[in-house]
C-alpha atoms as a PDB file:
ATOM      1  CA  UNK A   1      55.002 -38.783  50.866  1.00  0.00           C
ATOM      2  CA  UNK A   2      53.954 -37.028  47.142  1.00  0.00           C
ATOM      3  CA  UNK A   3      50.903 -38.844  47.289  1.00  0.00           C
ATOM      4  CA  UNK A   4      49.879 -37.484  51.163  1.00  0.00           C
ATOM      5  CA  UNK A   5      51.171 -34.343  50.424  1.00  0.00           C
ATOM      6  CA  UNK A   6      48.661 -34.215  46.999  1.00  0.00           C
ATOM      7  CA  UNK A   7      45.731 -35.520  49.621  1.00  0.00           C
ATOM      8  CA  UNK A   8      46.287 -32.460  51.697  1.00  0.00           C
ATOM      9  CA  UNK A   9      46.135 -30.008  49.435  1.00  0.00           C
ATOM     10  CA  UNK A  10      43.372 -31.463  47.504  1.00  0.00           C
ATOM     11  CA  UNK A  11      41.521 -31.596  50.515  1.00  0.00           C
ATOM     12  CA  UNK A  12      42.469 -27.999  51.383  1.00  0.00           C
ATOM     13  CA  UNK A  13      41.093 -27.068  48.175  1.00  0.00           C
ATOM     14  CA  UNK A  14      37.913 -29.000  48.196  1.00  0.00           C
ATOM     15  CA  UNK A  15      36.183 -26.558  50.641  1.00  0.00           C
ATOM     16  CA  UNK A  16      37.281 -23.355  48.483  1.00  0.00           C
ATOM     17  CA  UNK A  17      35.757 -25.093  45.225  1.00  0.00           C
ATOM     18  CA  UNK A  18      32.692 -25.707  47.028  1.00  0.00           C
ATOM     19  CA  UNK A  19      32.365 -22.148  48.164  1.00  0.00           C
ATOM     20  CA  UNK A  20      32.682 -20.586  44.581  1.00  0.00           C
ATOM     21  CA  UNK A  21      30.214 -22.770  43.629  1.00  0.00           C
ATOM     22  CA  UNK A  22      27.905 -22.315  46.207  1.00  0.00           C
ATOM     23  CA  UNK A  23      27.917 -18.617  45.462  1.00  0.00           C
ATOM     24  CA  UNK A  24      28.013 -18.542  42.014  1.00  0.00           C
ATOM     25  CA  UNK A  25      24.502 -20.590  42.081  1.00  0.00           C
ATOM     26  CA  UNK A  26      23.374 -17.941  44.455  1.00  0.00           C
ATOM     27  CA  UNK A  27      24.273 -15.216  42.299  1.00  0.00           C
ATOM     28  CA  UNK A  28      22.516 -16.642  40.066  1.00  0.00           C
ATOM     29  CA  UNK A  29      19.378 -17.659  41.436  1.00  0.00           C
ATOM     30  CA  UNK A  30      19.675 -13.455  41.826  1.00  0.00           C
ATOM     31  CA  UNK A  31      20.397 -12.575  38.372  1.00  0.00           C
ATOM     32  CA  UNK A  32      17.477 -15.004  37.574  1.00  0.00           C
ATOM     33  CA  UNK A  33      14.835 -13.519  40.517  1.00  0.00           C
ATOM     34  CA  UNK A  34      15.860  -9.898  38.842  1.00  0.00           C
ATOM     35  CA  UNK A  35      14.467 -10.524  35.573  1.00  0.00           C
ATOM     36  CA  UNK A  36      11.314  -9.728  36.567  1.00  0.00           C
ATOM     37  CA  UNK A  37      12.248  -6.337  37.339  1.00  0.00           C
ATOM     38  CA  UNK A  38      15.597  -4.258  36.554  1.00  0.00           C
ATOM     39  CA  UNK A  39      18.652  -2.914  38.045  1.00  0.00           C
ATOM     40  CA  UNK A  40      17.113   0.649  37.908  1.00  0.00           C
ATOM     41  CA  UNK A  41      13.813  -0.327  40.187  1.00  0.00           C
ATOM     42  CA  UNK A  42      16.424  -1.944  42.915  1.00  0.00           C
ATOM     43  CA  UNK A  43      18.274   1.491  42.665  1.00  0.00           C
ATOM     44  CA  UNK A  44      14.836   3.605  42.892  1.00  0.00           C
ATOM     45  CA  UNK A  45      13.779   1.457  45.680  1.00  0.00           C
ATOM     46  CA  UNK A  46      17.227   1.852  47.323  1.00  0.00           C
ATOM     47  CA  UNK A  47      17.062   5.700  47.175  1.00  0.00           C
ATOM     48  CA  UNK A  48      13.299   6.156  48.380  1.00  0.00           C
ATOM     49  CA  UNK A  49      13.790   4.561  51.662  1.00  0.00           C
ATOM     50  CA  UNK A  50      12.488   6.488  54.120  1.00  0.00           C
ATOM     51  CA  UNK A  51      15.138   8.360  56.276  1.00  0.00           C
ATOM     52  CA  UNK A  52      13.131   7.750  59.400  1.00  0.00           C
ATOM     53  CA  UNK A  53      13.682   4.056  58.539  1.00  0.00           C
ATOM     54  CA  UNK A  54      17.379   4.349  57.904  1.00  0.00           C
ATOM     55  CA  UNK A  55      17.639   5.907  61.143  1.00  0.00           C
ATOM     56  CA  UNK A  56      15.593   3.214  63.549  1.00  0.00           C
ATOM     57  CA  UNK A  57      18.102   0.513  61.082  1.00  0.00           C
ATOM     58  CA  UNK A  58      21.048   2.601  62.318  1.00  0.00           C
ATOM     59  CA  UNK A  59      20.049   2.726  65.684  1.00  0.00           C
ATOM     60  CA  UNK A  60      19.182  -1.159  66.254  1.00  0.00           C
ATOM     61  CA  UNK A  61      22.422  -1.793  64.725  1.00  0.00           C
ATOM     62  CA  UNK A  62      24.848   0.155  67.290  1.00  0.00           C
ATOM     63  CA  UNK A  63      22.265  -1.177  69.909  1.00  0.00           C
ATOM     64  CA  UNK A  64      22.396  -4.997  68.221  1.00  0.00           C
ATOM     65  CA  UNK A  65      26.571  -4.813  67.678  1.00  0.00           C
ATOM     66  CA  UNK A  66      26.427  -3.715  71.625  1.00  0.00           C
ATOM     67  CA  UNK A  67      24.472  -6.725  72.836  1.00  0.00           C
ATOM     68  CA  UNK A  68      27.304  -9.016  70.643  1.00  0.00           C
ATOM     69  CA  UNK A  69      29.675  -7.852  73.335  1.00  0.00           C
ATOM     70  CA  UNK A  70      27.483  -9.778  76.127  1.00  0.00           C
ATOM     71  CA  UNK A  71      28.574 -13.024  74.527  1.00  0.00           C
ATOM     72  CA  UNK A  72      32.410 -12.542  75.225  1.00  0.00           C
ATOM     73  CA  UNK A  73      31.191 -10.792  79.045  1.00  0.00           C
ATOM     74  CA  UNK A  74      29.292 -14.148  80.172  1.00  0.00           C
ATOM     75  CA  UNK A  75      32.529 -15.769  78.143  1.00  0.00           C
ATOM     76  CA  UNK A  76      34.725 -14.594  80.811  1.00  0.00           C
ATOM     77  CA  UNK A  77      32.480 -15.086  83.450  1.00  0.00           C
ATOM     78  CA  UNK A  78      32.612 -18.872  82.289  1.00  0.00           C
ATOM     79  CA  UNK A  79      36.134 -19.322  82.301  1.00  0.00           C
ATOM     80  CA  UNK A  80      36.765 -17.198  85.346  1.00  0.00           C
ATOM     81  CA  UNK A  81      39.041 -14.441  84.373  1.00  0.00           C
ATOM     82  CA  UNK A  82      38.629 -11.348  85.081  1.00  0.00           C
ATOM     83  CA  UNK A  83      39.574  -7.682  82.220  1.00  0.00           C
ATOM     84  CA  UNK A  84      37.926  -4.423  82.485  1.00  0.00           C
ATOM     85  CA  UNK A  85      34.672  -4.240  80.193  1.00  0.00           C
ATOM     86  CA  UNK A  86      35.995  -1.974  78.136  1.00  0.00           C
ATOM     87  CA  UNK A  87      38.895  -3.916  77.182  1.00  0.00           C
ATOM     88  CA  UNK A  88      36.292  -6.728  76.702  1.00  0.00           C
ATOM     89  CA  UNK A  89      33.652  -4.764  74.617  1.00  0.00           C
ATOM     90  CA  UNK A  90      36.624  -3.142  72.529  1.00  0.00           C
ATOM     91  CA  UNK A  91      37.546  -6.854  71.657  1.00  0.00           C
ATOM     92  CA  UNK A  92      34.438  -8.111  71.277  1.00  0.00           C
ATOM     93  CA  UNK A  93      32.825  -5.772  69.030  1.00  0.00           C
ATOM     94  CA  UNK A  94      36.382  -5.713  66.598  1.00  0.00           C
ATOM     95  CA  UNK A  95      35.433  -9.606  66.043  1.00  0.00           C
ATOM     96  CA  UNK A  96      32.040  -9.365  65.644  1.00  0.00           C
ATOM     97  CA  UNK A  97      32.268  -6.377  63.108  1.00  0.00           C
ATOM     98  CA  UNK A  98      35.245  -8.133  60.930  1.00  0.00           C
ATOM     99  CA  UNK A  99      33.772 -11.602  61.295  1.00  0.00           C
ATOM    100  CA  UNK A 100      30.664 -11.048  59.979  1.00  0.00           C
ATOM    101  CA  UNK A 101      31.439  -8.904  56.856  1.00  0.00           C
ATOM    102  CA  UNK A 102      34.607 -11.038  56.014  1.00  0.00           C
ATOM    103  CA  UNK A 103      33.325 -14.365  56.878  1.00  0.00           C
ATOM    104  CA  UNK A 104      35.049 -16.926  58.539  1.00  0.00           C
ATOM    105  CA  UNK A 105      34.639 -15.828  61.404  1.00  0.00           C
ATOM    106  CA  UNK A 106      35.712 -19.264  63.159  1.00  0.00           C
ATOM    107  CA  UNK A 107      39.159 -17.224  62.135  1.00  0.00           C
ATOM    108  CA  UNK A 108      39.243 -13.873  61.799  1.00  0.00           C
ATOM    109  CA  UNK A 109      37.210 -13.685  65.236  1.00  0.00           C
ATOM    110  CA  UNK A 110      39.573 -16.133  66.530  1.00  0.00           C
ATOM    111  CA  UNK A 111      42.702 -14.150  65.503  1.00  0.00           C
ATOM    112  CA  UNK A 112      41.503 -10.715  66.660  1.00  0.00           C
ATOM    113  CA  UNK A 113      40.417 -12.460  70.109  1.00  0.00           C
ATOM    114  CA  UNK A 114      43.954 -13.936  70.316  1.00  0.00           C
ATOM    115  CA  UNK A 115      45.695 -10.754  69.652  1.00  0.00           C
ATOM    116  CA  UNK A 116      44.005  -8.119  71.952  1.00  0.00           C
ATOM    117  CA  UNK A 117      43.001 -10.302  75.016  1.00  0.00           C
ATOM    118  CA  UNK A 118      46.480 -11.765  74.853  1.00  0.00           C
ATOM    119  CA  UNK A 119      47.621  -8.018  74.393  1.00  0.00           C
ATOM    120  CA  UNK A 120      46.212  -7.412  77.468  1.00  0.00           C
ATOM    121  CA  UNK A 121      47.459 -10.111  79.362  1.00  0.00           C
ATOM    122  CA  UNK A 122      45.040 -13.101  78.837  1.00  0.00           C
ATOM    123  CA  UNK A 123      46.575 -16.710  78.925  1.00  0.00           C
ATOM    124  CA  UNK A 124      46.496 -18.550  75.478  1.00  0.00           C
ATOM    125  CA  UNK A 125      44.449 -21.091  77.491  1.00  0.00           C
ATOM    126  CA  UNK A 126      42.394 -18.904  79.000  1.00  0.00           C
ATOM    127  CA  UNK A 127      41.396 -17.191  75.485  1.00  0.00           C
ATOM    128  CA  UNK A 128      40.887 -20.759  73.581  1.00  0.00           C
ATOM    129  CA  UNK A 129      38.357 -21.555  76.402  1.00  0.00           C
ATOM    130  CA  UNK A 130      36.842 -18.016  75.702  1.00  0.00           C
ATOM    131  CA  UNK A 131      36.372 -19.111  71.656  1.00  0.00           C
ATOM    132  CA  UNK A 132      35.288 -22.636  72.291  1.00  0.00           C
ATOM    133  CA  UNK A 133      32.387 -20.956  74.866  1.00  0.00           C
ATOM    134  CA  UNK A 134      31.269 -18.276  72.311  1.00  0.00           C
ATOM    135  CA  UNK A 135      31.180 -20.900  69.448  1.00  0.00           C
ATOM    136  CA  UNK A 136      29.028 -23.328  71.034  1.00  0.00           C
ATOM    137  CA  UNK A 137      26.489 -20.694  72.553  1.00  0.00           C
ATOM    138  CA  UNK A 138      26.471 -19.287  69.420  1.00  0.00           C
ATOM    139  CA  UNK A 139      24.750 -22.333  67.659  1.00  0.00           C
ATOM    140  CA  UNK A 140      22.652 -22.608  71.097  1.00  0.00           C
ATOM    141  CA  UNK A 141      21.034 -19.184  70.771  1.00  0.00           C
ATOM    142  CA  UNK A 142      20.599 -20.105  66.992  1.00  0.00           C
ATOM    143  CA  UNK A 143      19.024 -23.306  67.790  1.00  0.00           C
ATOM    144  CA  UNK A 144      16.856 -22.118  70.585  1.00  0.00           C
ATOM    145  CA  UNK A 145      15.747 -19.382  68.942  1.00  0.00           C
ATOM    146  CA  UNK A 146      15.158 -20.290  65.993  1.00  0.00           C
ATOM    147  CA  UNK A 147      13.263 -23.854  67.178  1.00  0.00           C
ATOM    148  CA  UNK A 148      11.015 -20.905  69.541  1.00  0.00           C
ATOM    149  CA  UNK A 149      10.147 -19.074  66.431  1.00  0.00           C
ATOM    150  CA  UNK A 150       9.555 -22.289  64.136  1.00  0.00           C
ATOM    151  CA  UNK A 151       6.717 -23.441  66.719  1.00  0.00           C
ATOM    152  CA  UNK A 152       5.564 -19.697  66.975  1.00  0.00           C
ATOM    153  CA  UNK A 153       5.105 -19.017  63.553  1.00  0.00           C
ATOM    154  CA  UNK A 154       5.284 -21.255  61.399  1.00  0.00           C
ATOM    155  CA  UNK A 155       6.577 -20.646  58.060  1.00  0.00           C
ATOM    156  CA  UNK A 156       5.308 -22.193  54.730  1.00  0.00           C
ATOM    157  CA  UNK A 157       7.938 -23.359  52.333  1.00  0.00           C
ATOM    158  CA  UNK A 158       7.671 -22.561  48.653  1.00  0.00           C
ATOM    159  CA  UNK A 159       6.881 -25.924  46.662  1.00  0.00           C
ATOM    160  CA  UNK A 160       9.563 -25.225  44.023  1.00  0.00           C
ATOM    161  CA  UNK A 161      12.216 -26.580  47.271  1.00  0.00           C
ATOM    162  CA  UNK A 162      10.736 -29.562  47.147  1.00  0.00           C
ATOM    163  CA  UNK A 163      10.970 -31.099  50.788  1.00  0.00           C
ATOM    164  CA  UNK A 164       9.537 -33.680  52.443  1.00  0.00           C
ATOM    165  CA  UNK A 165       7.596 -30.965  54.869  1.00  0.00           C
ATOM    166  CA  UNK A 166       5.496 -28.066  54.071  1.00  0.00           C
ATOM    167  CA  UNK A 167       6.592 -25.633  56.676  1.00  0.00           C
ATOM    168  CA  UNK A 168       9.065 -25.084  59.088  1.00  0.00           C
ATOM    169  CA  UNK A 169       7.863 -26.782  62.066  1.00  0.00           C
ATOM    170  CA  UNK A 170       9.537 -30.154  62.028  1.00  0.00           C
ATOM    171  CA  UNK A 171      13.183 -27.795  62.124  1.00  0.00           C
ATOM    172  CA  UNK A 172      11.614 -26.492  65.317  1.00  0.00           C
ATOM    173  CA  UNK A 173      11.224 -29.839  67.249  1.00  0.00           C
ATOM    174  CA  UNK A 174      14.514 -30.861  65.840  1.00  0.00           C
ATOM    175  CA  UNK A 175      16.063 -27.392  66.691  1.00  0.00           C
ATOM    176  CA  UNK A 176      15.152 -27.511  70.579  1.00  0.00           C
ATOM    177  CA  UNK A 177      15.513 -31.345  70.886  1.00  0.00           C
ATOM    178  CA  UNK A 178      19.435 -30.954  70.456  1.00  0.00           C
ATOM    179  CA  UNK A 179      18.735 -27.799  72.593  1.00  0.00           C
ATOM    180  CA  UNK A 180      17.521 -30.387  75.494  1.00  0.00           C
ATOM    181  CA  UNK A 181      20.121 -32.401  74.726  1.00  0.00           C
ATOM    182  CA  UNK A 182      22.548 -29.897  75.533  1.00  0.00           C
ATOM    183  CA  UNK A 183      21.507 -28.699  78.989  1.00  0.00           C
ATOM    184  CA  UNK A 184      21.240 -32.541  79.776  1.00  0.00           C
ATOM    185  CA  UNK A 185      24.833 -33.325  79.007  1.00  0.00           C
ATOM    186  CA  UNK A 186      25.686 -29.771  80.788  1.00  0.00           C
ATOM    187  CA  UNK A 187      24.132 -31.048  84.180  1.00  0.00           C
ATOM    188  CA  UNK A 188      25.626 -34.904  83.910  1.00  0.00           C
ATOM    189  CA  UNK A 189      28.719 -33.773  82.369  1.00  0.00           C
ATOM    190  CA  UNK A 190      31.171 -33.188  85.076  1.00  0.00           C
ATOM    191  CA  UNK A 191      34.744 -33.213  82.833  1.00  0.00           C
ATOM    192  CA  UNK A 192      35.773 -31.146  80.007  1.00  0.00           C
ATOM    193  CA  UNK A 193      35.516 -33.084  76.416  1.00  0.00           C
ATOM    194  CA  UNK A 194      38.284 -33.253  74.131  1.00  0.00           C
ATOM    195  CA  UNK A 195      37.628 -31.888  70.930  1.00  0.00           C
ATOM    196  CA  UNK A 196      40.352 -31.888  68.567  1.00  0.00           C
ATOM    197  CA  UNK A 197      43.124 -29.676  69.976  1.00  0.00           C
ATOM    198  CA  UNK A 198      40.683 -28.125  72.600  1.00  0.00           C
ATOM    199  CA  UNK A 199      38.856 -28.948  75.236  1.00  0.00           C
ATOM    200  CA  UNK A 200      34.735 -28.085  75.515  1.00  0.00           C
ATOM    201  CA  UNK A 201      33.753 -27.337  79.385  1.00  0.00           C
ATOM    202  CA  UNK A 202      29.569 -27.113  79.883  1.00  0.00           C
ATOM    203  CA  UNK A 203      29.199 -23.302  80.846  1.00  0.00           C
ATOM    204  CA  UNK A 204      26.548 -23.364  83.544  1.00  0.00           C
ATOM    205  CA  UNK A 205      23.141 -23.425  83.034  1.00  0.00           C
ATOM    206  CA  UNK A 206      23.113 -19.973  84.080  1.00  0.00           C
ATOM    207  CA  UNK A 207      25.363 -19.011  81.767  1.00  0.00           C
ATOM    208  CA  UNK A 208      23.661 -20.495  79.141  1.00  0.00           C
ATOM    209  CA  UNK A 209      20.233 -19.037  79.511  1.00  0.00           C
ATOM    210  CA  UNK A 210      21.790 -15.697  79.521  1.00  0.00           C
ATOM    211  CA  UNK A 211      23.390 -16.428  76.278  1.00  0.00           C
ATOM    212  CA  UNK A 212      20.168 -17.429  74.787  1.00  0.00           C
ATOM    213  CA  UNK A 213      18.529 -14.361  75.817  1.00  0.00           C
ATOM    214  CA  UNK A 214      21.391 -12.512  74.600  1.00  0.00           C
ATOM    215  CA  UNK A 215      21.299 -13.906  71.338  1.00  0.00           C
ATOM    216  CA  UNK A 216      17.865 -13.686  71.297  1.00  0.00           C
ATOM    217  CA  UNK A 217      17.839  -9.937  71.508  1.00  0.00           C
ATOM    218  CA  UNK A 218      20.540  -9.812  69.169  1.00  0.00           C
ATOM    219  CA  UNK A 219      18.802 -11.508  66.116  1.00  0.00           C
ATOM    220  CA  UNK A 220      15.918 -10.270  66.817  1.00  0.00           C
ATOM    221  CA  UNK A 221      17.471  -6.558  66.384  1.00  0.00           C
ATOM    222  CA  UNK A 222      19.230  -8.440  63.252  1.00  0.00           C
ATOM    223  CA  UNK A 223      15.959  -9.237  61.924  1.00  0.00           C
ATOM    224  CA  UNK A 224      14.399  -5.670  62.574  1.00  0.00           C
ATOM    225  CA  UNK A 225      17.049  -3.913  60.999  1.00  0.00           C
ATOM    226  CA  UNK A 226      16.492  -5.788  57.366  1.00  0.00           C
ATOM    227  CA  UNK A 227      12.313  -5.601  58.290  1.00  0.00           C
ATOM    228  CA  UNK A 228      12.791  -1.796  58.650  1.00  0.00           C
ATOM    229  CA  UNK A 229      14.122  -1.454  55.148  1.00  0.00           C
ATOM    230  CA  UNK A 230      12.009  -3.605  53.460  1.00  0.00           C
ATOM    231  CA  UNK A 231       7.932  -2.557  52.286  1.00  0.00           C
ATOM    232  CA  UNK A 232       6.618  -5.707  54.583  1.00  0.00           C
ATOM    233  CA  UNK A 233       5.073  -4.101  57.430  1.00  0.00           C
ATOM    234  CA  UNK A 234       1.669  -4.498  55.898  1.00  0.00           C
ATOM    235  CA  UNK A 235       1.958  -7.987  53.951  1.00  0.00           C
ATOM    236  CA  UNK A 236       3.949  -9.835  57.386  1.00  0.00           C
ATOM    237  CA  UNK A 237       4.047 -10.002  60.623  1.00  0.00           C
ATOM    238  CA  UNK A 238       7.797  -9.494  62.223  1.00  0.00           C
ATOM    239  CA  UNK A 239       7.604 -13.023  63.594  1.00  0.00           C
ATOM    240  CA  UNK A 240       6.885 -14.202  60.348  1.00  0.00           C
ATOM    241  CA  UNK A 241       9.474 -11.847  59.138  1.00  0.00           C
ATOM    242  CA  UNK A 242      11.723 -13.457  61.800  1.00  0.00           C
ATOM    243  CA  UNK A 243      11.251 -16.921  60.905  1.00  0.00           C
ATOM    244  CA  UNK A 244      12.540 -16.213  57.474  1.00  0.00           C
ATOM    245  CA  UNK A 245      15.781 -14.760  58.582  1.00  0.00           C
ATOM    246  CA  UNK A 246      16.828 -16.882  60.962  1.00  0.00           C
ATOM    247  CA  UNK A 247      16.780 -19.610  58.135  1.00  0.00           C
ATOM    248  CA  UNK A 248      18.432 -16.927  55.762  1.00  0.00           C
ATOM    249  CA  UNK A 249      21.177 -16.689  58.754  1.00  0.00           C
ATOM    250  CA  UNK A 250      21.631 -20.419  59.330  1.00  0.00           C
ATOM    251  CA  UNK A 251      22.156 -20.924  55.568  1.00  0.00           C
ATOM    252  CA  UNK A 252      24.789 -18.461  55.280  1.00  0.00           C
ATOM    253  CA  UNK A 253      26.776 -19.872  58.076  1.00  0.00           C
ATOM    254  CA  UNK A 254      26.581 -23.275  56.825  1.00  0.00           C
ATOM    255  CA  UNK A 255      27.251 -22.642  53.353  1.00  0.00           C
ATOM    256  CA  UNK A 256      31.143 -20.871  54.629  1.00  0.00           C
ATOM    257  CA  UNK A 257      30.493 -17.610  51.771  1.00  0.00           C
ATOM    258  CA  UNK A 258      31.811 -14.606  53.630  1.00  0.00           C
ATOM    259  CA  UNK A 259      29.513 -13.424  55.510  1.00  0.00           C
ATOM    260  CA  UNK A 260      26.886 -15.374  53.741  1.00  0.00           C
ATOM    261  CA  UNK A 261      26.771 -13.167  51.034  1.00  0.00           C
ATOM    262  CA  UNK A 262      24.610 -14.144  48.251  1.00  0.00           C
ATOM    263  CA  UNK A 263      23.660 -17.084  49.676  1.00  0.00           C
ATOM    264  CA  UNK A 264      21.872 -15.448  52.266  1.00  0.00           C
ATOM    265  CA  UNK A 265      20.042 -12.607  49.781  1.00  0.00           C
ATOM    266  CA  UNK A 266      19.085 -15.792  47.584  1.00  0.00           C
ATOM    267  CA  UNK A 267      16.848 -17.207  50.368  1.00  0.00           C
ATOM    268  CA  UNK A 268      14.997 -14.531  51.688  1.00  0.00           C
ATOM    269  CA  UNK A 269      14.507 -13.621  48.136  1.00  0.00           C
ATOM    270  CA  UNK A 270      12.808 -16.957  47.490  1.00  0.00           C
ATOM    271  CA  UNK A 271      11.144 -16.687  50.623  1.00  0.00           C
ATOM    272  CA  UNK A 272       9.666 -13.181  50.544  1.00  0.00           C
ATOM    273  CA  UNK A 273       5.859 -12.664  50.425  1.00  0.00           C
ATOM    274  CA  UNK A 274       4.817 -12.483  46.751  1.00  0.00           C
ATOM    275  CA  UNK A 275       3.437  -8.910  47.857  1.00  0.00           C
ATOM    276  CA  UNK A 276       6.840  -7.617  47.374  1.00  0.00           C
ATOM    277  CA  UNK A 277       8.936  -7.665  44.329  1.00  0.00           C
ATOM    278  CA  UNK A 278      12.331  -8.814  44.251  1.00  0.00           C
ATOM    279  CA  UNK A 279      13.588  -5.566  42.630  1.00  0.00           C
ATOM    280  CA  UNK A 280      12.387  -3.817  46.447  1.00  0.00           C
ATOM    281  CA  UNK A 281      14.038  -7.151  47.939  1.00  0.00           C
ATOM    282  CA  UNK A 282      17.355  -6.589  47.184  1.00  0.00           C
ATOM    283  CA  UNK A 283      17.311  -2.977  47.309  1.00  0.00           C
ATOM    284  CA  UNK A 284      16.460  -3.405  51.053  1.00  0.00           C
ATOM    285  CA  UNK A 285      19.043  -6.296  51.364  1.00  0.00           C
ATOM    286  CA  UNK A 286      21.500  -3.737  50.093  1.00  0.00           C
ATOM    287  CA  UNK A 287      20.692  -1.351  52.345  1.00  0.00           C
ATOM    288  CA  UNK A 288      20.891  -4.073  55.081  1.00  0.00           C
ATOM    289  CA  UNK A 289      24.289  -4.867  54.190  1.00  0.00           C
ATOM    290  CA  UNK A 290      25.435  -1.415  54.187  1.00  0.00           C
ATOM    291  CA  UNK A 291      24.482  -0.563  57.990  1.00  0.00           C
ATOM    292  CA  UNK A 292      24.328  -3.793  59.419  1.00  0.00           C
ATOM    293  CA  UNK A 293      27.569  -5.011  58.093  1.00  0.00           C
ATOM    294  CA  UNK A 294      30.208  -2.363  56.146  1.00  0.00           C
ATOM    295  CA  UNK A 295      29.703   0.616  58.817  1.00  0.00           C
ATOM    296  CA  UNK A 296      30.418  -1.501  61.473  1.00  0.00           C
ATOM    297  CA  UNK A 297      33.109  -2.819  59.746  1.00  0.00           C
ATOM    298  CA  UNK A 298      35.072   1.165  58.823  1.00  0.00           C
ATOM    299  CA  UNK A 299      33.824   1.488  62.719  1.00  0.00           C
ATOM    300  CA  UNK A 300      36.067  -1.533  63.506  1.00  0.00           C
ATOM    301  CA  UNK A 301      39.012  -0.717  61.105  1.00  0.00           C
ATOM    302  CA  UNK A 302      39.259   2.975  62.623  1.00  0.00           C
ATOM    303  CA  UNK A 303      39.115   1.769  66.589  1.00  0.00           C
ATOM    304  CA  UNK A 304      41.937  -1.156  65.203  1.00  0.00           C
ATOM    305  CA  UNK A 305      43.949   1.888  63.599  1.00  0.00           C
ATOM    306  CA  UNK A 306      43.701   4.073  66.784  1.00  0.00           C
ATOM    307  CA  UNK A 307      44.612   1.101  69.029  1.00  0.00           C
ATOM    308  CA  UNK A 308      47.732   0.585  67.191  1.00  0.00           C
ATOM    309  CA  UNK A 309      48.610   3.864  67.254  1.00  0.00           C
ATOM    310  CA  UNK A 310      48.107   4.061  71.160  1.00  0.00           C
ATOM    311  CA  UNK A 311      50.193   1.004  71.434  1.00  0.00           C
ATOM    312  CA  UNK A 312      53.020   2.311  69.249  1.00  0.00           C
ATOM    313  CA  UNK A 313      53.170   5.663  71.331  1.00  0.00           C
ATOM    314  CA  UNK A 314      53.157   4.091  74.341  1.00  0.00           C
END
């Protein structure tokens, strides 16, 4: 009993370990990138963005955070319940806004989900169906976009990686094979399939296109918010641009950091045109991480504070 009980925990702590790690090589790989420049040329470059920029990054982030909410609309649609779209926007937009500066957001999404759609009268049922749908068409937008833009644009990887390929093309075909494979198994499949404690239902292929062009929108006003705020508009294209953080994305989701940070600044650091220096790199990342991710997230934390105030006075 000792011995399963050891198992457990060493297997709960496994993951954490491999986290610290992970981000303690990507600070790192910073610190290391930096040395070519300084602290104060980040901070310059930081302070001499141009307003006008700051203002089109603002804007395509309340318009980006708004499109978010269509995953959790055509979520509803799939499972066949019915709120108001307020409710469902309100909800939506909480999750997004914590999840992605916090990280885990297989949990903290999950939680907030849980709370105000059962709040408002949502079955338990009903809302695991809801996160099961926005997980899986999640990773389909990512896949199907970023296989589209792999094949569009391909981008050459830096030699120092060390892969068996030169650019990013083979991820494309690989990217919208298991795309194929999915609307395949969503026509033949006819039953839900057990996964763990849940169950995974096929939304239609409707449903599914309209996530992809959902997420499709939303990375690629993801992706314009970090290109406005870097000096690249003359030394890339924004496909090109695109390419590079859609792999930047994928890597911070796999590697489990909160909200990819580090990781993701590491690889679009090492994947930057050598036109720009890295000291302008991560000035513009920081910038990036301000609007795209903390305002959102004191935007969030204020509606969740005047919600519960609501709720307590009524």
């Amino acid at each position: 009993m000792k011995t399963n009980l050891q198992v457990k925990n060493i297997r709960q702590i496994i993951p954490i370990i491999f986290i610290i790690v992970l981000f303690s090589i990507s600070i790192m790989a910073i610190v290391s990138e930096l040395k070519k420049d300084s602290i104060e040329s980040v901070w310059l470059y930081l302070q001499n963005i141009p307003r006008g920029h700051k203002i089109n990054a603002l804007a395509m982030t309340i318009l980006g955070y708004g499109l978010m909410t269509g995953y959790d609309w055509l979520g509803f649609a799939h499972i066949r319940q019915k709120l108001s779209a307020w409710k469902i926007g309100f909800t939506a937009f909480i999750s997004y806004a914590v999840g992605n500066t916090v990280g885990f957001s297989v949990f903290s999404g999950t939680a907030i989900r849980y709370h105000y759609y059962g709040l408002w009268g949502v079955s338990n049922i009903k809302i695991a169906e809801l996160v099961v749908f926005t997980h899986l068409t999640f990773w389909l937008g990512l896949l199907s976009i970023g296989g589209t833009v792999s094949l569009i644009d391909p981008l050459t990887l830096p030699s120092v990686l060390k892969l068996p390929f030169d650019s990013i093309h083979p991820i494309g075909y690989i990217f919208l094979s298991l795309v194929i494979i999915y609307f395949i198994l969503s026509v033949t499949l006819k039953h839900p399939i057990p996964f763990k404690d849940e169950e995974i239902t096929f939304p239609k292929p409707i449903i599914s296109i309209g996530t992809i062009i959902v997420a499709g929108l939303d990375w690629g006003l993801a992706a314009g918010v970090l290109y406005s705020l870097l000096p690249i508009n003359h030394s890339m294209s924004y496909i090109g641009f695109f390419g590079i953080y859609i792999i930047a994305l994928t890597a911070g989701l796999i590697s489990n950091v909160p909200g990819g940070l580090g990781v993701f600044e590491t690889v679009i650091l090492y994947l930057r045109p050598e036109s720009i220096s890295s000291s302008d790199t991560l000035g513009g990342l920081i910038a990036y991480r301000i609007i795209y991710f903390f305002i959102p997230l004191i935007v969030a934390l204020a509606l969740i504070g005047i919600q519960a105030l609501k709720n307590k006075n009524s």
